[in-house]
Protein backbone atom coordinates (compact mmCIF):
# COMPACT_ATOMS: atom_id res chain seq x y z
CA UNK A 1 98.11 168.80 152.90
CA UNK A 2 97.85 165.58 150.53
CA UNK A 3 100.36 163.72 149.29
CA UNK A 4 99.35 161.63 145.73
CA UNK A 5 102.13 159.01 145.48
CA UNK A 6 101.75 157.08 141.79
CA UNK A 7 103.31 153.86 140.76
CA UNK A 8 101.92 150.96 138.40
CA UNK A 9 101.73 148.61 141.11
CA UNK A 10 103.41 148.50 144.73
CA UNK A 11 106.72 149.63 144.18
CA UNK A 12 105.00 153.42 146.12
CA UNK A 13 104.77 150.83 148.93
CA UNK A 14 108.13 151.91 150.80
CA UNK A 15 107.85 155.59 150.13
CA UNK A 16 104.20 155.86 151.48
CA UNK A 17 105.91 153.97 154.40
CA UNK A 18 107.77 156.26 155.35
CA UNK A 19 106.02 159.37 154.76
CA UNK A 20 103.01 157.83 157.27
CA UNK A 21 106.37 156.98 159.59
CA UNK A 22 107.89 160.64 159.48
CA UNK A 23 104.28 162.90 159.11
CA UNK A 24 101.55 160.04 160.71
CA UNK A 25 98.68 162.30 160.05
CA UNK A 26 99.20 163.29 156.72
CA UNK A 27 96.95 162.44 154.23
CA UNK A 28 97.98 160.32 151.02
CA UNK A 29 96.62 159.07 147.83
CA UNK A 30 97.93 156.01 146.88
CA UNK A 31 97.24 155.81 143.12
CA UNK A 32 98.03 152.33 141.29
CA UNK A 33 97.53 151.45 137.81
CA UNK A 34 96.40 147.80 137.28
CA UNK A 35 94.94 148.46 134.18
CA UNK A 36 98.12 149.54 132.15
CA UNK A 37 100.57 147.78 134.47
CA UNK A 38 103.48 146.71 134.23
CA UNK A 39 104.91 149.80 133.14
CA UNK A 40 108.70 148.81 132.72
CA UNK A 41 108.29 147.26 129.08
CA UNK A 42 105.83 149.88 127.84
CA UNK A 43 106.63 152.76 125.38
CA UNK A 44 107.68 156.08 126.60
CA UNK A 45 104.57 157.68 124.98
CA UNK A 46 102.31 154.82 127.11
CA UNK A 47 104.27 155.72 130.23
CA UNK A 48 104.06 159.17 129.88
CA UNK A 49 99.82 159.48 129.19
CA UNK A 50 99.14 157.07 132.30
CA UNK A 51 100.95 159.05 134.48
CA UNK A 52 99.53 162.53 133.86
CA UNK A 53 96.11 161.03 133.46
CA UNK A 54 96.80 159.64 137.63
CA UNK A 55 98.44 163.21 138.14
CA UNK A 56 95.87 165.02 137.32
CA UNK A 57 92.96 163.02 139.45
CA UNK A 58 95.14 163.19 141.98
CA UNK A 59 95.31 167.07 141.77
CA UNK A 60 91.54 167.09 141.47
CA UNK A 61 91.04 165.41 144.42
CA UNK A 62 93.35 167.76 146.54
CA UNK A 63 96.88 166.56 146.20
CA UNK A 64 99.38 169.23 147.07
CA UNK A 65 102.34 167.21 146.21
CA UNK A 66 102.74 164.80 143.82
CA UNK A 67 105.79 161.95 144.15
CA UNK A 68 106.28 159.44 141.14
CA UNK A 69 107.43 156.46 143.20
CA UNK A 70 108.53 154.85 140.48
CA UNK A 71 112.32 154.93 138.50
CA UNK A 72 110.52 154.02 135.28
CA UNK A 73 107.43 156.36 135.16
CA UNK A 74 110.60 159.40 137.04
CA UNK A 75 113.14 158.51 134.23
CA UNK A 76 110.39 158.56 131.05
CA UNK A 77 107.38 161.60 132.52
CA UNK A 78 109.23 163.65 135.32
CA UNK A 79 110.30 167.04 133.03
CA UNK A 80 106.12 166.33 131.51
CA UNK A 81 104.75 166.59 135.23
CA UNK A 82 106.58 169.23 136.58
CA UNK A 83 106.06 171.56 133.33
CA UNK A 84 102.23 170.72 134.15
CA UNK A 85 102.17 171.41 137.58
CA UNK A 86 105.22 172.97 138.97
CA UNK A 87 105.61 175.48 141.26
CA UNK A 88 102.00 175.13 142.02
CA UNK A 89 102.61 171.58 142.71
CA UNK A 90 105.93 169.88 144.31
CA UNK A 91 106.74 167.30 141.81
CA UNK A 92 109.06 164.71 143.67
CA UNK A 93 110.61 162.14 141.33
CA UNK A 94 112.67 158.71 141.71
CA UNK A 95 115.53 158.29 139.74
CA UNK A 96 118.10 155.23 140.62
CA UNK A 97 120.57 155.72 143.42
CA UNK A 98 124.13 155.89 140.88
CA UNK A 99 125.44 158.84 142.69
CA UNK A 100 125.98 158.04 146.58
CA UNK A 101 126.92 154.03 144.53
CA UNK A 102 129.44 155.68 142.31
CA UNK A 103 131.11 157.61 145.91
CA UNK A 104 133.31 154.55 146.67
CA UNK A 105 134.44 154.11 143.61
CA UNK A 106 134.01 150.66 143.31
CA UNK A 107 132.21 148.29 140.40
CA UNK A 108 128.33 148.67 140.90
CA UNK A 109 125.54 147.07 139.47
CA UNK A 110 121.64 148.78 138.34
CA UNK A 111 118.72 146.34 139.02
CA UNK A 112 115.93 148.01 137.01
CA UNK A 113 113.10 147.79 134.78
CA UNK A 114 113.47 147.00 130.93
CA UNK A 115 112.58 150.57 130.25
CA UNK A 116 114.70 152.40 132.92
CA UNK A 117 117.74 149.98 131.51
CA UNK A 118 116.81 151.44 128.64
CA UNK A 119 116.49 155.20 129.44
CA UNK A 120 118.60 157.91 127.97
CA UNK A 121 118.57 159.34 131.96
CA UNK A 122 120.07 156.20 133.51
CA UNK A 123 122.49 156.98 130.97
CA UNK A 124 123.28 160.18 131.62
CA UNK A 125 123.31 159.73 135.63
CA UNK A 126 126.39 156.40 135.01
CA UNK A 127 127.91 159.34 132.42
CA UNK A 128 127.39 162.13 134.98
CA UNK A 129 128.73 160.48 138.24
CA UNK A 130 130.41 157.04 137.29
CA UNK A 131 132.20 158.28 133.83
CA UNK A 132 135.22 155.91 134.39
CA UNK A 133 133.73 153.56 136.93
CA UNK A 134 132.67 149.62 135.71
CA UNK A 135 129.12 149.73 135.65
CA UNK A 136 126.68 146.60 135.22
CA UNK A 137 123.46 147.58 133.42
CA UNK A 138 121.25 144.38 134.70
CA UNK A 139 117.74 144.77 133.08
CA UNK A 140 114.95 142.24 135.44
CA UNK A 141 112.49 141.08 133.61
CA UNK A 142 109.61 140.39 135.69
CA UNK A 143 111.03 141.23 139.08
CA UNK A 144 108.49 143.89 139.46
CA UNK A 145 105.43 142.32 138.37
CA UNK A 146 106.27 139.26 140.70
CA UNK A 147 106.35 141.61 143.26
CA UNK A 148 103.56 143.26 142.53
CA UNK A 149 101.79 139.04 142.69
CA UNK A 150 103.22 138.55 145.96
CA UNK A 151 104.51 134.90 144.31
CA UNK A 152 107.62 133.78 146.05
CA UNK A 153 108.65 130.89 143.45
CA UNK A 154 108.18 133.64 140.87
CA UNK A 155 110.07 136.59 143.01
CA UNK A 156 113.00 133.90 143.58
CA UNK A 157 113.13 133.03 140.23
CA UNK A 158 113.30 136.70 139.24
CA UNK A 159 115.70 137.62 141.61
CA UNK A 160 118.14 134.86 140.40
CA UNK A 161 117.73 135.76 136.88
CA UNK A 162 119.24 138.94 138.09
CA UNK A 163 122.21 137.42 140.28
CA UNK A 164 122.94 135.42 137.18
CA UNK A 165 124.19 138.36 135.12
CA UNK A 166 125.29 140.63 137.90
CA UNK A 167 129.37 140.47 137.90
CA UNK A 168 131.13 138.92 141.09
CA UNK A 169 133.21 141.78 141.21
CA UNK A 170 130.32 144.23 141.34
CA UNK A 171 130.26 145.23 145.21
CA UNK A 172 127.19 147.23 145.60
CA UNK A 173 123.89 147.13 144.10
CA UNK A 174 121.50 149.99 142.99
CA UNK A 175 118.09 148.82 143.44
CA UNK A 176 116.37 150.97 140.32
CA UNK A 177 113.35 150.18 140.46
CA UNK A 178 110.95 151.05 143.60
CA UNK A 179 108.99 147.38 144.39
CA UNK A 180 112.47 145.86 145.04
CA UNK A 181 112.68 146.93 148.27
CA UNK A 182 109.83 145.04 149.23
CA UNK A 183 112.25 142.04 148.76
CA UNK A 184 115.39 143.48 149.68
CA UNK A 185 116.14 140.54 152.04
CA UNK A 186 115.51 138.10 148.81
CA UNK A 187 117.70 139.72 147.16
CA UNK A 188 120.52 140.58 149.96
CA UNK A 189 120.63 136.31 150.65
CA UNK A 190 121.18 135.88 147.18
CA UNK A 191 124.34 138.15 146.62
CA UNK A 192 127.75 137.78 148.14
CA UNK A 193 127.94 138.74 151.72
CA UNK A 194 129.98 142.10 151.52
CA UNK A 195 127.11 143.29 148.46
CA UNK A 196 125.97 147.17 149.96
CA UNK A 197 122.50 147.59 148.22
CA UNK A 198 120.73 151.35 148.26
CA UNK A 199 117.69 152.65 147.58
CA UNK A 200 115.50 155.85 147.94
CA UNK A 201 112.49 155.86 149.55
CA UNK A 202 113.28 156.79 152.69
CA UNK A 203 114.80 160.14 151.28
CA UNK A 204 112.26 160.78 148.56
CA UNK A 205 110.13 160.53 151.35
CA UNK A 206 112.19 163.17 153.37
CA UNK A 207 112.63 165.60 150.21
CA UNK A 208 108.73 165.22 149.67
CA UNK A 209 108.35 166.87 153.03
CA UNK A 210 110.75 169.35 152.98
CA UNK A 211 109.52 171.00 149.77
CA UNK A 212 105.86 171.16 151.38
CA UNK A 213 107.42 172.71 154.69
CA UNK A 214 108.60 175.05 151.86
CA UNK A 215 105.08 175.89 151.15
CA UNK A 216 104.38 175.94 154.48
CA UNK A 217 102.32 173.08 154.70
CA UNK A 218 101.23 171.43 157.81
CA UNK A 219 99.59 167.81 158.14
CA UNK A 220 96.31 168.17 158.17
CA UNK A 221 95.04 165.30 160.61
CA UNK A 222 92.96 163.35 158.60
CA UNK A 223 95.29 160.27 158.58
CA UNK A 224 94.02 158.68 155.84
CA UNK A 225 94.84 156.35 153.17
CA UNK A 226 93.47 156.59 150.10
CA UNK A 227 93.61 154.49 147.33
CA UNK A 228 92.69 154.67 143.14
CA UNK A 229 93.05 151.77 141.12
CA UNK A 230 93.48 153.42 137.00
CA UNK A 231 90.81 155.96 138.82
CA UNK A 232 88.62 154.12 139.82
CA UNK A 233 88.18 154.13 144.45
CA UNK A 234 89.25 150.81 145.83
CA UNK A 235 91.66 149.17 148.05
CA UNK A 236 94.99 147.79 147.91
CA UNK A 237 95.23 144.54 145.69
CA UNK A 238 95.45 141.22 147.94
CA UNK A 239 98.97 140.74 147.18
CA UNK A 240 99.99 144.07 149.33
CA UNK A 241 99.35 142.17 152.51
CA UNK A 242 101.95 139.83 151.18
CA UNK A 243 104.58 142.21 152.76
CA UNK A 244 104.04 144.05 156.46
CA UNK A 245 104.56 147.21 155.18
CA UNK A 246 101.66 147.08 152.24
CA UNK A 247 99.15 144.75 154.91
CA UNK A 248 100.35 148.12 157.67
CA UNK A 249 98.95 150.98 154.86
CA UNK A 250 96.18 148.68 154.06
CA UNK A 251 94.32 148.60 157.21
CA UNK A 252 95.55 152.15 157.53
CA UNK A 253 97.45 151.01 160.60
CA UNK A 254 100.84 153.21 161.95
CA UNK A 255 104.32 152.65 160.31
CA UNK A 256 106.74 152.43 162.70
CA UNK A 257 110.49 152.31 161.92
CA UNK A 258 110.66 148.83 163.38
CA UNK A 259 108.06 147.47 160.43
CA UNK A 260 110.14 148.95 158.51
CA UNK A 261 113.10 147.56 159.41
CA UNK A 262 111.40 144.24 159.67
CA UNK A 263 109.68 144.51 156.37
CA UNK A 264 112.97 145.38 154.80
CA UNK A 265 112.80 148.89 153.83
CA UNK A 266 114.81 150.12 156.13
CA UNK A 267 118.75 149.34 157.75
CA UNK A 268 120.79 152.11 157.39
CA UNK A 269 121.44 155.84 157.14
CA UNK A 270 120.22 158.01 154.04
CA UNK A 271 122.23 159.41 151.42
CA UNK A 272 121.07 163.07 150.46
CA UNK A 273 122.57 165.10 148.02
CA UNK A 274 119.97 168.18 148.15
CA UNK A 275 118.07 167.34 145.21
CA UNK A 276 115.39 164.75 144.34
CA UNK A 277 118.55 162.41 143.47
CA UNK A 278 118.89 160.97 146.77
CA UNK A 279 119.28 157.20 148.35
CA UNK A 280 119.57 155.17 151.03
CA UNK A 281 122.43 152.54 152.02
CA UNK A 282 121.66 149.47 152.84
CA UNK A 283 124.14 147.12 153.95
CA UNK A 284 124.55 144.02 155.83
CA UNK A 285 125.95 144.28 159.91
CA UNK A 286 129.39 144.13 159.82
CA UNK A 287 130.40 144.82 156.16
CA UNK A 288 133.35 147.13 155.69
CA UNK A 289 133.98 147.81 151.24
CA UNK A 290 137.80 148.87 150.90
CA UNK A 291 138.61 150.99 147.84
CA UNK A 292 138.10 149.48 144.53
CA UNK A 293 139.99 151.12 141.30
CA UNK A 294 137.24 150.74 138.23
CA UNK A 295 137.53 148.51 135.85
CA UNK A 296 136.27 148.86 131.98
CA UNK A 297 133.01 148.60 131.25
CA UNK A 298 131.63 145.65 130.50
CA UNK A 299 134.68 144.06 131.22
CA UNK A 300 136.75 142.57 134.29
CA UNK A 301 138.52 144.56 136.98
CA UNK A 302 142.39 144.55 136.83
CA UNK A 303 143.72 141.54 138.64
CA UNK A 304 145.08 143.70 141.48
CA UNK A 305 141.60 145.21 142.42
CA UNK A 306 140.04 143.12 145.15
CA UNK A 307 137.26 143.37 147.95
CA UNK A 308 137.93 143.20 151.56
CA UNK A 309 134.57 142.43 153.60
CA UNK A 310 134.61 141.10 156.91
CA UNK A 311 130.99 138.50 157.72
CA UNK A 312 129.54 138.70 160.88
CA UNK A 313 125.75 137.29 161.39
């Protein structure tokens, strides 16, 4: 069966990664959106409409599953997909990774989109699983569409923009939006050394297979690699090839775990919590986080909170 995986740009980079890692001869329809991108500082109504209108190709041209590899088209269009096309159609969403950040109970940070910063259901997530944890709401403006360039003065400067308002005390990061991944390293050598970052796309990935095995789907050996660009048949824009993992899906080449792992994407165990809410941990070798009480929001921890990180390189 086919997998249609839709983003603006190439933040469905790491999930189509590892779905052609875990299922290498399943099918998938890579479907980008140049022509209304970037997405994060666009209206909810804009969102929405590009989104079903890349759905429903998608369907048309066989997709059995449908994964929005993207936290801000998940957090603004997810409920509007699956009321279109659920139960006929899986409808796998990405939403940021608060839960499995909000376990240790420590200070965390959100890197995400204007929009998803923005988002009543980034909200409600920090409400739902961090009520009385600090949490750092850190909006990056034109992180994604850097990415999406392949520009490394403009990534940097991105990234920094970000470190800049992210609180020292703050000892993991939620990566909420889907392209930063693609940079994870950038954006690891920028932080303090005991920072744990997470992500999802390795369990979106894993949840977008287990709910076709529901359906009892089985690959069907075409190995291919399609992509649509706002509809229209084409190929991956130049600036994929900037990372290993877009130049690997490109040529239509294997993923392996160790381009993942070399491109980034990939360093640690997932988090799964049975639903489409899931994450992965990524964290540098030798980092141990002690227990941190939270703080207020907004606000600094108590003077007696503290991390304790061991650095070994």
């Amino acid at each position: 069966m086919t997998i249609g995986l839709i983003d603006s740009g190439l933040g469905l980079l790491p999930t189509a990664g590892w779905i052609r890692h875990m299922d290498p001869e399943r099918e998938v329809i890579l479907l980008l959106d140049p022509d209304g991108a970037p997405w994060g500082p666009r209206s909810a109504a804009f969102i929405a409409n590009r989104v079903l209108r890349a759905a429903e190709h998608a369907v048309r041209l066989g997709a059995q599953a449908l994964v929005l590899s993207c936290n801000t088209a998940s957090v603004t269009a997810l409920e509007v997909l699956r009321a279109e096309f659920e139960p006929a159609v899986p409808v796998i969403g990405t939403v940021p990774a608060v839960k499995p950040a909000a376990v240790t109970g420590a200070p965390f940070a959100v890197w995400a989109t204007e929009a998803t910063t923005a988002s009543p259901y980034q909200e409600r997530l920090i409400s739902e699983f961090a009520p009385d944890q600090t949490v750092a709401r850190v909006a990056c403006p034109a992180l994604a569409e850097a990415i999406d360039r392949g520009g490394t003065a403009a990534i940097d400067a991105a990234i920094a923009y970000a470190v800049a308002r992210t609180p020292g005390y703050c000892t993991s990061v939620v990566l909420g939006c889907t392209h930063y991944p693609l940079v994870a390293d950038r954006i690891r050598a920028r932080l303090p050394t005991h920072t744990t970052l997470y992500d999802t796309a390795e369990a979106v990935a894993r949840q977008t297979l287990r709910r076709l095995a529901a359906l009892n789907s089985s690959s069907n050996c075409r190995s291919e690699v399609k992509v649509l660009l706002s509809g229209r048949e084409g190929v991956l824009p130049a600036a994929a090839r900037t990372y290993p993992l877009g130049a690997a899906l490109a040529d239509g080449a294997p993923v392996s775990r160790e381009l993942l792992v070399t491109s980034g994407v990939a360093t640690a165990r997932p988090f799964l919590d049975g639903t489409d809410q899931a994450s992965r941990h990524l964290t540098p070798p030798g980092s141990r986080l002690s227990p941190v009480s939270p703080g207020v929001e907004g606000g600094r921890p108590p003077p007696d909170q503290r991390v304790i990180a061991s650095h070994q390189h």
